[in-house]
PDB file of N, CA and C in Angstrom:
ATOM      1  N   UNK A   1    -127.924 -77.493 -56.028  1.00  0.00           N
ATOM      2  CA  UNK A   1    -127.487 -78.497 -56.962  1.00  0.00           C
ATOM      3  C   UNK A   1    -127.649 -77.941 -58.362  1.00  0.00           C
ATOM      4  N   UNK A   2    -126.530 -78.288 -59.091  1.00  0.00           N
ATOM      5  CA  UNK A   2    -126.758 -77.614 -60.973  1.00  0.00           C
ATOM      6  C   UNK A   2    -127.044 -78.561 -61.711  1.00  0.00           C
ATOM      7  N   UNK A   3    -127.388 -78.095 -62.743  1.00  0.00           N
ATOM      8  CA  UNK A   3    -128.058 -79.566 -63.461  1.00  0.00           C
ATOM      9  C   UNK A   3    -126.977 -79.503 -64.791  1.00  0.00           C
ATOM     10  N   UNK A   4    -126.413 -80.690 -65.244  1.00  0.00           N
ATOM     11  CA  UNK A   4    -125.753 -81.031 -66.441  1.00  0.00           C
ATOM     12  C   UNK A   4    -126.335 -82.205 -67.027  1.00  0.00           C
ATOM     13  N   UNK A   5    -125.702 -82.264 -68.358  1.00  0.00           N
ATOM     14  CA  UNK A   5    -126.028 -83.641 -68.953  1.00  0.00           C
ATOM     15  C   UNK A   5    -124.535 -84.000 -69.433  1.00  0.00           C
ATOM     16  N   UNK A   6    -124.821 -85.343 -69.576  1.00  0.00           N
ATOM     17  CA  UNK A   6    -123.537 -85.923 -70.483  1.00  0.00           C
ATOM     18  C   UNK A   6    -124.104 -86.946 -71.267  1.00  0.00           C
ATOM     19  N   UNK A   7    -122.972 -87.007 -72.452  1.00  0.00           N
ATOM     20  CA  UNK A   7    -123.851 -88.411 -73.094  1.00  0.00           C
ATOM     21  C   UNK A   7    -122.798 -89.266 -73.437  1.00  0.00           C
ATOM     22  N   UNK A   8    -123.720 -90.486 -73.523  1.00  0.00           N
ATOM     23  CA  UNK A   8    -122.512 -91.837 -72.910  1.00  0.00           C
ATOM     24  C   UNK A   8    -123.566 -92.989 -74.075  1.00  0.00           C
ATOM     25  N   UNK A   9    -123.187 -94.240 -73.568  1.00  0.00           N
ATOM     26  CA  UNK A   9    -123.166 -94.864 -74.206  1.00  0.00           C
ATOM     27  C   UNK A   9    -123.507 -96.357 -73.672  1.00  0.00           C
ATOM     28  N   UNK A  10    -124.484 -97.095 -73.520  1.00  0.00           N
ATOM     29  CA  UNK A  10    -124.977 -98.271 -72.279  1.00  0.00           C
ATOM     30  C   UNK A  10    -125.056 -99.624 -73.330  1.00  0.00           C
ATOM     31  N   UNK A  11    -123.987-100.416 -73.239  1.00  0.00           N
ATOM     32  CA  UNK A  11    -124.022-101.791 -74.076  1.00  0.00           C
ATOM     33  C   UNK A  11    -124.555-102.892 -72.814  1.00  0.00           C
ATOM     34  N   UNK A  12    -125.083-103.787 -73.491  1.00  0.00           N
ATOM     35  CA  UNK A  12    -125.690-105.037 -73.393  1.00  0.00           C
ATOM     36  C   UNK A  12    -125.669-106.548 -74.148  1.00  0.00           C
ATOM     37  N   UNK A  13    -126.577-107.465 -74.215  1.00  0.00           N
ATOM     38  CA  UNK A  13    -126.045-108.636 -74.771  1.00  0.00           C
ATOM     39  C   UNK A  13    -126.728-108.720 -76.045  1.00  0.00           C
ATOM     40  N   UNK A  14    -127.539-107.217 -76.434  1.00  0.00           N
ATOM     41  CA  UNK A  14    -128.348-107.429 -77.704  1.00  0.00           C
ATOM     42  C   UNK A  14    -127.721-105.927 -78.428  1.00  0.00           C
ATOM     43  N   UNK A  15    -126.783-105.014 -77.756  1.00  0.00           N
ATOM     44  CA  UNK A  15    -126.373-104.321 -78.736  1.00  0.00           C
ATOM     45  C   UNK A  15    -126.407-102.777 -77.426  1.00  0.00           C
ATOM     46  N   UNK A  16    -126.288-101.246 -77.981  1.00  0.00           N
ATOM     47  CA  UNK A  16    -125.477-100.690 -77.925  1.00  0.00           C
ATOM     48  C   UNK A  16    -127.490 -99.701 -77.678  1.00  0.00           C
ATOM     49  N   UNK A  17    -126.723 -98.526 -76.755  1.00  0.00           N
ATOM     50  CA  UNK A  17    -127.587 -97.518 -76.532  1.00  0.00           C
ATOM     51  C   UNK A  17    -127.077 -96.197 -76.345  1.00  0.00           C
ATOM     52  N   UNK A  18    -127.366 -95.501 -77.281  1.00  0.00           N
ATOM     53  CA  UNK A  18    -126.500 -93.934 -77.060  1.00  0.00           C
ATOM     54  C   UNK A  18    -127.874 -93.018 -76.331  1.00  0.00           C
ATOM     55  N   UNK A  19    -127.441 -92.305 -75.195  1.00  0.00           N
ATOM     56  CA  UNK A  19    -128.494 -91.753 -74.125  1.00  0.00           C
ATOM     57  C   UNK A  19    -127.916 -90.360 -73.910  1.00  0.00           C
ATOM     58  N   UNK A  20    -128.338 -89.131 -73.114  1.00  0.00           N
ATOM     59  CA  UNK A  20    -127.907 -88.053 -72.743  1.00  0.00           C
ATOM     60  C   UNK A  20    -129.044 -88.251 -71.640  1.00  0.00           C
ATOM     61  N   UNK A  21    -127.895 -88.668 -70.490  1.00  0.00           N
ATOM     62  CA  UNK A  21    -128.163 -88.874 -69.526  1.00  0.00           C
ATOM     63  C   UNK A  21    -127.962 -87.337 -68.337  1.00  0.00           C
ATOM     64  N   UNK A  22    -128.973 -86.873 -67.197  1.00  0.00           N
ATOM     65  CA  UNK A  22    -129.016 -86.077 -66.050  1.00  0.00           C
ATOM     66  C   UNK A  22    -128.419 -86.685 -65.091  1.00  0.00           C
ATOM     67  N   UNK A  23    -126.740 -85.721 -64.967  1.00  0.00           N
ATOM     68  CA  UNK A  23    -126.042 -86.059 -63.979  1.00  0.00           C
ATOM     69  C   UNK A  23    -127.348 -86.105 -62.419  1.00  0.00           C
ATOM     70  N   UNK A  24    -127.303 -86.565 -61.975  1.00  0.00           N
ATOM     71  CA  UNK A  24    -127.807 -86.463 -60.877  1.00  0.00           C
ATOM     72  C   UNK A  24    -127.103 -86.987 -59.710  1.00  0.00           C
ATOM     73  N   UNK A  25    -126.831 -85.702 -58.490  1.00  0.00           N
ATOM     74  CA  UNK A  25    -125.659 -86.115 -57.783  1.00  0.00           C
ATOM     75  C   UNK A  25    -126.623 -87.037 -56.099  1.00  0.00           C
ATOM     76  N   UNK A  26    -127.545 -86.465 -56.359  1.00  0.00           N
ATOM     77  CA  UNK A  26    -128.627 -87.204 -55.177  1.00  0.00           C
ATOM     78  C   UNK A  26    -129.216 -88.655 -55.205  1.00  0.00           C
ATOM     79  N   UNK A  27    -128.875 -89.364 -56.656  1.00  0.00           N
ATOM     80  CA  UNK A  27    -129.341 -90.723 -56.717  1.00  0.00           C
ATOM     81  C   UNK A  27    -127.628 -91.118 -56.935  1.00  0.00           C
ATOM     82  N   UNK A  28    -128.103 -92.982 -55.956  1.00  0.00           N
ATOM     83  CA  UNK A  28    -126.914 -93.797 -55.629  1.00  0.00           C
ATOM     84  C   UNK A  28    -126.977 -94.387 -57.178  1.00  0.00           C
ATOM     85  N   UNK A  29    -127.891 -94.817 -58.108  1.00  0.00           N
ATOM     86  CA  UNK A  29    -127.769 -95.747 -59.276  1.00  0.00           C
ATOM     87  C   UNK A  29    -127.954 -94.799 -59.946  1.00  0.00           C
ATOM     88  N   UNK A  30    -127.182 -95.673 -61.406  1.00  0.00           N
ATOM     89  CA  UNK A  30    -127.813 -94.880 -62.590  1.00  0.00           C
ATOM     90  C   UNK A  30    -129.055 -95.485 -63.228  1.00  0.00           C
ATOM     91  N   UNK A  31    -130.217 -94.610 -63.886  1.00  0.00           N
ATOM     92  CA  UNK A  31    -131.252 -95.195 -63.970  1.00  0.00           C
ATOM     93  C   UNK A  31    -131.476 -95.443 -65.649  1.00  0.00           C
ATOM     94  N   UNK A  32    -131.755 -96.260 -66.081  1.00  0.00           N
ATOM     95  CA  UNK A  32    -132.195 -96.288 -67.467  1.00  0.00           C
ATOM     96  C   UNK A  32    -133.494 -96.733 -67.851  1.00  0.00           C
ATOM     97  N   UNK A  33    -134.106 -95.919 -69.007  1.00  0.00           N
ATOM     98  CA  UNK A  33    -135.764 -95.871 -69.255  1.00  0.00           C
ATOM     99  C   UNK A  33    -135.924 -97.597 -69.475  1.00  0.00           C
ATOM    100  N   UNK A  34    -137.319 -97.826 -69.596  1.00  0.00           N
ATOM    101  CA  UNK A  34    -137.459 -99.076 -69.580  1.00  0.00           C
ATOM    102  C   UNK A  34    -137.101 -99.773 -71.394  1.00  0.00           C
ATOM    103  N   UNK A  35    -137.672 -98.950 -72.491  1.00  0.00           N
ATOM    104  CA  UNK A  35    -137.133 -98.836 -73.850  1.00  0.00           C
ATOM    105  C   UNK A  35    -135.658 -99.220 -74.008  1.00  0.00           C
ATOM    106  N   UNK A  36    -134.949 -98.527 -73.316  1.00  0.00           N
ATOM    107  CA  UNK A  36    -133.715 -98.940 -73.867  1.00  0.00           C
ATOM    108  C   UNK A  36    -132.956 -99.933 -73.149  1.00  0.00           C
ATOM    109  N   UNK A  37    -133.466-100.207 -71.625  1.00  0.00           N
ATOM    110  CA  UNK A  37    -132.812-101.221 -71.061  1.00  0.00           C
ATOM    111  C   UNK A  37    -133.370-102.955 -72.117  1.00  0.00           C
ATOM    112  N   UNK A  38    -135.011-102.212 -72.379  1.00  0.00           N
ATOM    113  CA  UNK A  38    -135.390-103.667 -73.247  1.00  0.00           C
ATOM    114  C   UNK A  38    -134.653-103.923 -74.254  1.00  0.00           C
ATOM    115  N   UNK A  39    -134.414-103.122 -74.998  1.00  0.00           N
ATOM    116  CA  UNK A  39    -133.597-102.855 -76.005  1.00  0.00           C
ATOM    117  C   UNK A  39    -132.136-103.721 -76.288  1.00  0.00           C
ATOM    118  N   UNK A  40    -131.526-102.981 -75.428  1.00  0.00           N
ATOM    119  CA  UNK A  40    -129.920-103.659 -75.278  1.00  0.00           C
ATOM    120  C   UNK A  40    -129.851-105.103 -74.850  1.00  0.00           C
ATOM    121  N   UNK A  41    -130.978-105.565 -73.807  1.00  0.00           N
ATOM    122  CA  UNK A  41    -131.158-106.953 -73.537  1.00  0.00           C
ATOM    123  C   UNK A  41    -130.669-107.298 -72.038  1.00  0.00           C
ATOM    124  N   UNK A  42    -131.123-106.112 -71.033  1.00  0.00           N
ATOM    125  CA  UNK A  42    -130.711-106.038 -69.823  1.00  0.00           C
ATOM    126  C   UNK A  42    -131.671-107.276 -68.953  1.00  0.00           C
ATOM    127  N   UNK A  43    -131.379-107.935 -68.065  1.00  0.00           N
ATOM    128  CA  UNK A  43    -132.564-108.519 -67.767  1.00  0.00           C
ATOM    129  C   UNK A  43    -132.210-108.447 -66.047  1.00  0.00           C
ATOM    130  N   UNK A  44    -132.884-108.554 -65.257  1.00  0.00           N
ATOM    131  CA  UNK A  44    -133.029-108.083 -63.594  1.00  0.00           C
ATOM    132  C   UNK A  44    -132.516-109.111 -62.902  1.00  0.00           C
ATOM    133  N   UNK A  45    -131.330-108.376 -61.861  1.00  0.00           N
ATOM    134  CA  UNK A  45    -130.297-109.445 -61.629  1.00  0.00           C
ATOM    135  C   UNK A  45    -130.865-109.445 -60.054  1.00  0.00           C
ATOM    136  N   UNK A  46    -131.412-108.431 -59.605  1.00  0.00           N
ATOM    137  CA  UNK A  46    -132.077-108.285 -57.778  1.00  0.00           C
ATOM    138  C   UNK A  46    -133.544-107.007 -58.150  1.00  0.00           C
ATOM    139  N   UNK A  47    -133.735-107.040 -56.632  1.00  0.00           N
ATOM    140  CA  UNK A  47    -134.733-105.954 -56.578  1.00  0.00           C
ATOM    141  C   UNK A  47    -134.368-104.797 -55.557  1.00  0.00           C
ATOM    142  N   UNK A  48    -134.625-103.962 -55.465  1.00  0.00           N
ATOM    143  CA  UNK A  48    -133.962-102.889 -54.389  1.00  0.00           C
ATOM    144  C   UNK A  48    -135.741-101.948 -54.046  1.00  0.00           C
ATOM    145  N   UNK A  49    -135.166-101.216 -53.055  1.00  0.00           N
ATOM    146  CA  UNK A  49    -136.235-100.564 -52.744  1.00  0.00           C
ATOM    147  C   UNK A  49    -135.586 -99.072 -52.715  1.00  0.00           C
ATOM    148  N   UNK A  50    -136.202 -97.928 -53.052  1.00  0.00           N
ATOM    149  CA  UNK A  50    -135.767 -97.043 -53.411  1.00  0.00           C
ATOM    150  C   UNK A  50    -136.348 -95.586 -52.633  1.00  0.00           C
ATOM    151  N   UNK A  51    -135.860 -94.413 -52.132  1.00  0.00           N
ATOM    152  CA  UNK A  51    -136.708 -93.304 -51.537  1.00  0.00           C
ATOM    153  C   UNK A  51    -136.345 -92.224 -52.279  1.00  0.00           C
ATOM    154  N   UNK A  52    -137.918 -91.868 -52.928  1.00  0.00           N
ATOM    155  CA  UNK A  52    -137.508 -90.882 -53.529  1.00  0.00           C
ATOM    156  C   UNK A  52    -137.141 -88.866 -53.195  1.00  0.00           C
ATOM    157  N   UNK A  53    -137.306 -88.399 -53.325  1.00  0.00           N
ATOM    158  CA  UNK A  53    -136.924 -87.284 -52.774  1.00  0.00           C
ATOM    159  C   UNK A  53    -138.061 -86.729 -52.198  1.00  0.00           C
ATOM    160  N   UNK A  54    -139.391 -87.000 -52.314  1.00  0.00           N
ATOM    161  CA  UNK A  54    -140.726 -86.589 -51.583  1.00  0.00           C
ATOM    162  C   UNK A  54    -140.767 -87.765 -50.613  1.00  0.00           C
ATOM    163  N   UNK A  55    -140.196 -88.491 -50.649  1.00  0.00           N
ATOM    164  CA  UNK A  55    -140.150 -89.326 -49.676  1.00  0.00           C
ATOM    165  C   UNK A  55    -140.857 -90.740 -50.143  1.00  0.00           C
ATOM    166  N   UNK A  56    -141.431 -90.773 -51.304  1.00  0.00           N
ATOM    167  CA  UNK A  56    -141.658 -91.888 -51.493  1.00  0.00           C
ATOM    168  C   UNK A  56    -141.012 -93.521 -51.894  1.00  0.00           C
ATOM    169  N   UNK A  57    -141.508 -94.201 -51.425  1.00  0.00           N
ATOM    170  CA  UNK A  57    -140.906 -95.593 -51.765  1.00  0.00           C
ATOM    171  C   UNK A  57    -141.165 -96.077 -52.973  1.00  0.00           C
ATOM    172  N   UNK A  58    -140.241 -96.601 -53.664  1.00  0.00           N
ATOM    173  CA  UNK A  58    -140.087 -97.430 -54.884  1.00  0.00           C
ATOM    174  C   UNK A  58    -139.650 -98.709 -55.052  1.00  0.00           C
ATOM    175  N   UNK A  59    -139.980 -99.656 -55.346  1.00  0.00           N
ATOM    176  CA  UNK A  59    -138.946-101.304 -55.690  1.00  0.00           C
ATOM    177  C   UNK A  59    -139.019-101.075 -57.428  1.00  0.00           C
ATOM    178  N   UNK A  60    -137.801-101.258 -57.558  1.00  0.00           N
ATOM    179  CA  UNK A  60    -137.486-101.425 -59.041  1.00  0.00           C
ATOM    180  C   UNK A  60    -136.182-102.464 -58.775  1.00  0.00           C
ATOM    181  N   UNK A  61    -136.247-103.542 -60.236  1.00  0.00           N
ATOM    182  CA  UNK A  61    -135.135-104.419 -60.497  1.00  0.00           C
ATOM    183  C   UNK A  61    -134.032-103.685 -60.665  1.00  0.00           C
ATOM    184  N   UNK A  62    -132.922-104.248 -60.711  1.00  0.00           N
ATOM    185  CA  UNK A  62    -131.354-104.198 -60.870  1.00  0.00           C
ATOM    186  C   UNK A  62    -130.466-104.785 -61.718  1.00  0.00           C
ATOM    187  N   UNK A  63    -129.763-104.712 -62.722  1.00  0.00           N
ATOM    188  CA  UNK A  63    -129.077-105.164 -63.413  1.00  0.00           C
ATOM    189  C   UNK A  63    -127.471-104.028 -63.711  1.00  0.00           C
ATOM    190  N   UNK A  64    -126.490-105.005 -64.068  1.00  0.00           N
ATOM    191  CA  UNK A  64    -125.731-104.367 -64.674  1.00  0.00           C
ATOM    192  C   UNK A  64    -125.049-104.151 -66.023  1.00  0.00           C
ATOM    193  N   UNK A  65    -124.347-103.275 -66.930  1.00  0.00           N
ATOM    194  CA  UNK A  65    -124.124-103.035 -67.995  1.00  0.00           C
ATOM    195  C   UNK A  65    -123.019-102.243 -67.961  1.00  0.00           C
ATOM    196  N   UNK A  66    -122.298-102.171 -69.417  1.00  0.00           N
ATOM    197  CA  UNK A  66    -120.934-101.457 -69.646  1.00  0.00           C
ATOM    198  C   UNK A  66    -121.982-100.220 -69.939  1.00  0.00           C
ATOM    199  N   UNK A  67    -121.159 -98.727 -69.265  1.00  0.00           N
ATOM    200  CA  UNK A  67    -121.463 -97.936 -69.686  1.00  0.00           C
ATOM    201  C   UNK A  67    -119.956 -97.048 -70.290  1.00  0.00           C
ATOM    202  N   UNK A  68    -120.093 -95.792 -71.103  1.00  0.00           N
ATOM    203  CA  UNK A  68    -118.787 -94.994 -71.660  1.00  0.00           C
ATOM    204  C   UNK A  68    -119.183 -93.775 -71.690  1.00  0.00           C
ATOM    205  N   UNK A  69    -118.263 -92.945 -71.035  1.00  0.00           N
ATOM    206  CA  UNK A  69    -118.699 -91.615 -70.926  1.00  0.00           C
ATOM    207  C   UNK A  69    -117.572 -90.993 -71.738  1.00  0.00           C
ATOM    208  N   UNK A  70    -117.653 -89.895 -71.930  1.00  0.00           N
ATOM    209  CA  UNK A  70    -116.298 -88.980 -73.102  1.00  0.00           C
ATOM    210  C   UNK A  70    -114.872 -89.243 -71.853  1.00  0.00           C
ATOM    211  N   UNK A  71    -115.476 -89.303 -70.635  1.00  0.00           N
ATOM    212  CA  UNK A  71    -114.474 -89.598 -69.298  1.00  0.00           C
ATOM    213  C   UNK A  71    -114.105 -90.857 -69.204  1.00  0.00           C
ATOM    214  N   UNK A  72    -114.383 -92.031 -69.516  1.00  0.00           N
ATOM    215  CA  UNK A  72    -114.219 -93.404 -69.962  1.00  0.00           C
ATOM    216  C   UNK A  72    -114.931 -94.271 -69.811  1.00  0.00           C
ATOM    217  N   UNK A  73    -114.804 -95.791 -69.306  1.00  0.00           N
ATOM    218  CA  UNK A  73    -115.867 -96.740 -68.994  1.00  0.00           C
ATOM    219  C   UNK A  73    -116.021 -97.656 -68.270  1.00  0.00           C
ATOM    220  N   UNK A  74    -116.681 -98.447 -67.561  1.00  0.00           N
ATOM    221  CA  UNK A  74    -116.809 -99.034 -66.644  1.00  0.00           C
ATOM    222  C   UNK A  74    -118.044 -99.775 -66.451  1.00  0.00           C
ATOM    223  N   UNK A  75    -118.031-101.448 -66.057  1.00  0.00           N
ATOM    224  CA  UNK A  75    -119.371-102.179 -65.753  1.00  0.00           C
ATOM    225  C   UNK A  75    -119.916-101.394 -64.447  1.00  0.00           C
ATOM    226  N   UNK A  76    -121.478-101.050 -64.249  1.00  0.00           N
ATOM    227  CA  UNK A  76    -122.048-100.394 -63.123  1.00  0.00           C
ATOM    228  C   UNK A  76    -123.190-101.014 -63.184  1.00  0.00           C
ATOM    229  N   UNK A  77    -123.851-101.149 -61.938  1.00  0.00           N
ATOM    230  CA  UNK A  77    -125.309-101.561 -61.482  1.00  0.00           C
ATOM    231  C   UNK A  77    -126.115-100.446 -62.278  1.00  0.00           C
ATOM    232  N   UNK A  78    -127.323-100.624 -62.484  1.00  0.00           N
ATOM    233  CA  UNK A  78    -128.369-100.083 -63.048  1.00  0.00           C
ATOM    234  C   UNK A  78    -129.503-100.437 -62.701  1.00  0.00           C
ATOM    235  N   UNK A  79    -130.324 -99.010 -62.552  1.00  0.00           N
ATOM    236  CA  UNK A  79    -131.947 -99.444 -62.393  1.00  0.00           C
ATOM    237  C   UNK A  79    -132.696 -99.743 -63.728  1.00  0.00           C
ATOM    238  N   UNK A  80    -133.449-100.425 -63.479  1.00  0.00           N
ATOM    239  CA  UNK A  80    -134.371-100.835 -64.726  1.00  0.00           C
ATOM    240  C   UNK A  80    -135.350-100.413 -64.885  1.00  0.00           C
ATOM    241  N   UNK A  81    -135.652 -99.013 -65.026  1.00  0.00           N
ATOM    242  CA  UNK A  81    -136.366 -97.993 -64.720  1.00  0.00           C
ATOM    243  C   UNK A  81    -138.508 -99.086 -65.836  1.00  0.00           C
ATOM    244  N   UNK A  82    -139.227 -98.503 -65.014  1.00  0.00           N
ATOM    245  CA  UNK A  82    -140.429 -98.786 -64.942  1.00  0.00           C
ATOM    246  C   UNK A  82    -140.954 -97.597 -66.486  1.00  0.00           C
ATOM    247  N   UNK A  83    -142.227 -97.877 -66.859  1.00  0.00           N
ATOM    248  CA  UNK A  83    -142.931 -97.136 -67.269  1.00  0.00           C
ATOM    249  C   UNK A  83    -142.998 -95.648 -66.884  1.00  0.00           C
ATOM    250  N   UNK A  84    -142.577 -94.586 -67.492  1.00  0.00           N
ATOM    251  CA  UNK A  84    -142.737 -93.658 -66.776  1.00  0.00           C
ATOM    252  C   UNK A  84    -141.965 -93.209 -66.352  1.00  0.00           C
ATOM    253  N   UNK A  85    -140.825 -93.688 -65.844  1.00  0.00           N
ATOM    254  CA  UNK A  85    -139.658 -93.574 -65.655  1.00  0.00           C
ATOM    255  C   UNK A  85    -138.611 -93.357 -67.359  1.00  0.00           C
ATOM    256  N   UNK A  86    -138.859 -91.915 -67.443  1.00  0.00           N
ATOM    257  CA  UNK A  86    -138.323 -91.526 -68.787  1.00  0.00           C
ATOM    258  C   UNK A  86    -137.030 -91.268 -69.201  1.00  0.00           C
ATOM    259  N   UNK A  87    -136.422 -90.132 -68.103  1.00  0.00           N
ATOM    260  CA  UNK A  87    -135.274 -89.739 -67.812  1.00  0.00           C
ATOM    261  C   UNK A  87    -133.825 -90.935 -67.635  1.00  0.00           C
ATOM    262  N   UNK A  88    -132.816 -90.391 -68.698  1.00  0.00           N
ATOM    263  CA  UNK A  88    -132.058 -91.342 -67.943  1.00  0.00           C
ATOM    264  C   UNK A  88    -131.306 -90.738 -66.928  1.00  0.00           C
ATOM    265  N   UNK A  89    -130.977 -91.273 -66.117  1.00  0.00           N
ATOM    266  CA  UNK A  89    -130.117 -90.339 -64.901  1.00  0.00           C
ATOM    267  C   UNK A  89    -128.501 -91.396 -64.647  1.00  0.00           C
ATOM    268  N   UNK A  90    -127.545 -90.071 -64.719  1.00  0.00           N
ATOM    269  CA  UNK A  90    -126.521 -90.589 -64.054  1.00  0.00           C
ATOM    270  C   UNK A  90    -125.937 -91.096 -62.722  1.00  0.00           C
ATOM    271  N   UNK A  91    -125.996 -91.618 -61.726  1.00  0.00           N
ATOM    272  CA  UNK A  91    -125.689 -91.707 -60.163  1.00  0.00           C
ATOM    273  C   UNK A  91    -124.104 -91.459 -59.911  1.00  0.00           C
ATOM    274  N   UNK A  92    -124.501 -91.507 -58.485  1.00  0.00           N
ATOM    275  CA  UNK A  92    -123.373 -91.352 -57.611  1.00  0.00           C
ATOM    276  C   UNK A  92    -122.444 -92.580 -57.690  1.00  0.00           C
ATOM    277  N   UNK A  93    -122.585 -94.034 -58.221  1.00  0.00           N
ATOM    278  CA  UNK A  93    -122.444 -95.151 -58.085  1.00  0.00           C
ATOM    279  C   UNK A  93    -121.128 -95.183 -59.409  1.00  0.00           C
ATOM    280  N   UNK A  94    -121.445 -95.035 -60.317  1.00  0.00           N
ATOM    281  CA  UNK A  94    -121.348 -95.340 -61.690  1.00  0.00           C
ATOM    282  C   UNK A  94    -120.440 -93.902 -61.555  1.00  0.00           C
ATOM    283  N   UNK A  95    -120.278 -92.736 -60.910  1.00  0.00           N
ATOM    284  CA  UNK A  95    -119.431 -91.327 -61.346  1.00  0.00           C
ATOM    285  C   UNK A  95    -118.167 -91.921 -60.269  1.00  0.00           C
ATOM    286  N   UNK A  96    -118.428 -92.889 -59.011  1.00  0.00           N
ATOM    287  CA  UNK A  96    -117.370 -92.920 -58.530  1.00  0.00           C
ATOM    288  C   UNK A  96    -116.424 -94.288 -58.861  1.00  0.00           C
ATOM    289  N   UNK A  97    -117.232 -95.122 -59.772  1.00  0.00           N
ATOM    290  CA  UNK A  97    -116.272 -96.316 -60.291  1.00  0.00           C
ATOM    291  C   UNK A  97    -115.433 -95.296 -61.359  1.00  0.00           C
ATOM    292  N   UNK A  98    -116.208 -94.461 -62.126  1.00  0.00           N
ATOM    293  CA  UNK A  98    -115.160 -93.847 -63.435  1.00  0.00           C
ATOM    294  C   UNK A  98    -114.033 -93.177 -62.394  1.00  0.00           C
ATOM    295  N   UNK A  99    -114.099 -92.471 -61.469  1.00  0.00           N
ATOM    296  CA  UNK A  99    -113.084 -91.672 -60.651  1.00  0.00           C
ATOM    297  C   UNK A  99    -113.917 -90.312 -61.026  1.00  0.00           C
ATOM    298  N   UNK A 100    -114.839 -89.598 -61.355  1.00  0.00           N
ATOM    299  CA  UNK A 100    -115.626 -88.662 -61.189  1.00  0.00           C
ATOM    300  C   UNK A 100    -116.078 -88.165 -59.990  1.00  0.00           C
ATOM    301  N   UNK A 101    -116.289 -86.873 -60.117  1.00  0.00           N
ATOM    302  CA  UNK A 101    -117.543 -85.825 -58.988  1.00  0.00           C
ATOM    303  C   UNK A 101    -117.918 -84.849 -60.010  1.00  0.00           C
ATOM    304  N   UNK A 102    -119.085 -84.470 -59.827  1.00  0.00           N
ATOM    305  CA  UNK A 102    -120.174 -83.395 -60.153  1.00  0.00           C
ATOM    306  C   UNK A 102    -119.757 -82.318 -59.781  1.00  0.00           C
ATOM    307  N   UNK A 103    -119.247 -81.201 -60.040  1.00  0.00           N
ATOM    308  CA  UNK A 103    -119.088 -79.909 -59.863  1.00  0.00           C
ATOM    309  C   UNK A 103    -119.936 -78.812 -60.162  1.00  0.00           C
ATOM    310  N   UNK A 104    -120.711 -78.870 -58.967  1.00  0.00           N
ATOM    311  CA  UNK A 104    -121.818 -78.028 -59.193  1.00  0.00           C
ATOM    312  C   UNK A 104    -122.058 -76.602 -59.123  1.00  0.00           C
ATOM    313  N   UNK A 105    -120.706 -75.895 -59.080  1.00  0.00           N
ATOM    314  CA  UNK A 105    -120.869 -74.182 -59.407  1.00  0.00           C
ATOM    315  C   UNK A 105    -120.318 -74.311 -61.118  1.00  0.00           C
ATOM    316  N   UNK A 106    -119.721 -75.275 -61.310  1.00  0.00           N
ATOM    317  CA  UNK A 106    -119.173 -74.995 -63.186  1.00  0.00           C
ATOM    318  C   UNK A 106    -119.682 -75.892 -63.998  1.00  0.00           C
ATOM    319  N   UNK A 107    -121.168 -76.590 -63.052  1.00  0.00           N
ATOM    320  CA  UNK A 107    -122.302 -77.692 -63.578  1.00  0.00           C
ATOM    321  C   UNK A 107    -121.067 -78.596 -64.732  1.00  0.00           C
ATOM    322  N   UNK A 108    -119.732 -79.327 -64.386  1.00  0.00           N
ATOM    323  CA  UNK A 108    -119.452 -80.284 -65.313  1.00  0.00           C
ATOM    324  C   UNK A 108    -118.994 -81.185 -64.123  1.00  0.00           C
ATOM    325  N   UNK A 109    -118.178 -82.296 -65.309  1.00  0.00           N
ATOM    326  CA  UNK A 109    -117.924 -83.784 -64.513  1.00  0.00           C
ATOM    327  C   UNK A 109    -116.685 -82.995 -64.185  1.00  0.00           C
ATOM    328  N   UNK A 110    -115.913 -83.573 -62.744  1.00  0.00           N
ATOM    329  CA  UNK A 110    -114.312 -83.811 -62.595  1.00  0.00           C
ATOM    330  C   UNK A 110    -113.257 -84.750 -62.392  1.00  0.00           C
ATOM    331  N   UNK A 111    -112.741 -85.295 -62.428  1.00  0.00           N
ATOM    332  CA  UNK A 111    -111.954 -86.252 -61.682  1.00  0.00           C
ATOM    333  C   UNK A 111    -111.467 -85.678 -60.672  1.00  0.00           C
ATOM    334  N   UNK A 112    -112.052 -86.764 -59.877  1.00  0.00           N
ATOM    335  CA  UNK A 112    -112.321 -87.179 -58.284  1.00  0.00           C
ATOM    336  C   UNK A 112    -110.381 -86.472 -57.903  1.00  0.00           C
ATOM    337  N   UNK A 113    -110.377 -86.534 -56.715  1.00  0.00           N
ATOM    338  CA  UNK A 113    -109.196 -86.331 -55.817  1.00  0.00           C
ATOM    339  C   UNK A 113    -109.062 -87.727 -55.198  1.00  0.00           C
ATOM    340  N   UNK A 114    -108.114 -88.604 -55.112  1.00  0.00           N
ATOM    341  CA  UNK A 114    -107.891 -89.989 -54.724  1.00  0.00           C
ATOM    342  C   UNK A 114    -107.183 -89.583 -53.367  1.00  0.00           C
ATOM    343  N   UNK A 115    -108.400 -90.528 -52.529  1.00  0.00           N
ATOM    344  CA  UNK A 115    -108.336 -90.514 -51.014  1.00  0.00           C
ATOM    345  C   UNK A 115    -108.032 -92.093 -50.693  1.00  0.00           C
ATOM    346  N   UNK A 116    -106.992 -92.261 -49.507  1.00  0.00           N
ATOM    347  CA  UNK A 116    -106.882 -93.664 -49.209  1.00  0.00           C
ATOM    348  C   UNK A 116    -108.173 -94.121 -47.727  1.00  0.00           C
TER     349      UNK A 116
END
């Protein structure tokens, strides 16, 4: 897996968050720090339970928000990332509403190939 960033842009009902977010092609959500989800005025719409790549379990809330990438934009679910949870990360969720994939030998975004 290659690692990229992109930076985008996460609105809410209290205003606007510019992030440089870690594509990450192994998480289903995109995750946002707890600062800026407070920030914009995200508030927790469910709870999910989460496995992380050592195998551990997580419950973190859920909400959604407009996000904008230089690739365009789209409302997507979001984690409401905890304390500690610093990184913002891009998902698999949120790259396939834009029509994106991760191209991981030329580490950038692509538009997807449309399958019926």
């Amino acid at each position: 897996m290659g690692i990229t960033y992109v930076e985008g842009t996460v609105s809410g009902q209290k205003g606007d968050a510019r992030l440089r977010f870690l594509v990450d092609s192994g998480a289903s959500y995109t995750l946002l720090p707890q600062e800026t989800w407070q920030a914009i005025g995200l508030t927790a719409q469910r709870s999910m339970s989460f496995s992380l790549a050592d195998g551990t379990l997580v419950e973190r809330k859920i909400s959604e928000c407009l996000i904008e990438l230089p690739q365009g934009k789209c409302h997507t679910p979001v984690v409401l990332g905890d304390a500690g949870d610093d990184q913002p990360l891009l998902g698999v969720v949120t790259l396939e509403e834009l029509g994106l994939v991760f191209d991981p030998f030329r580490r950038e975004l692509r538009t997807m190939l449309a399958r019926f």
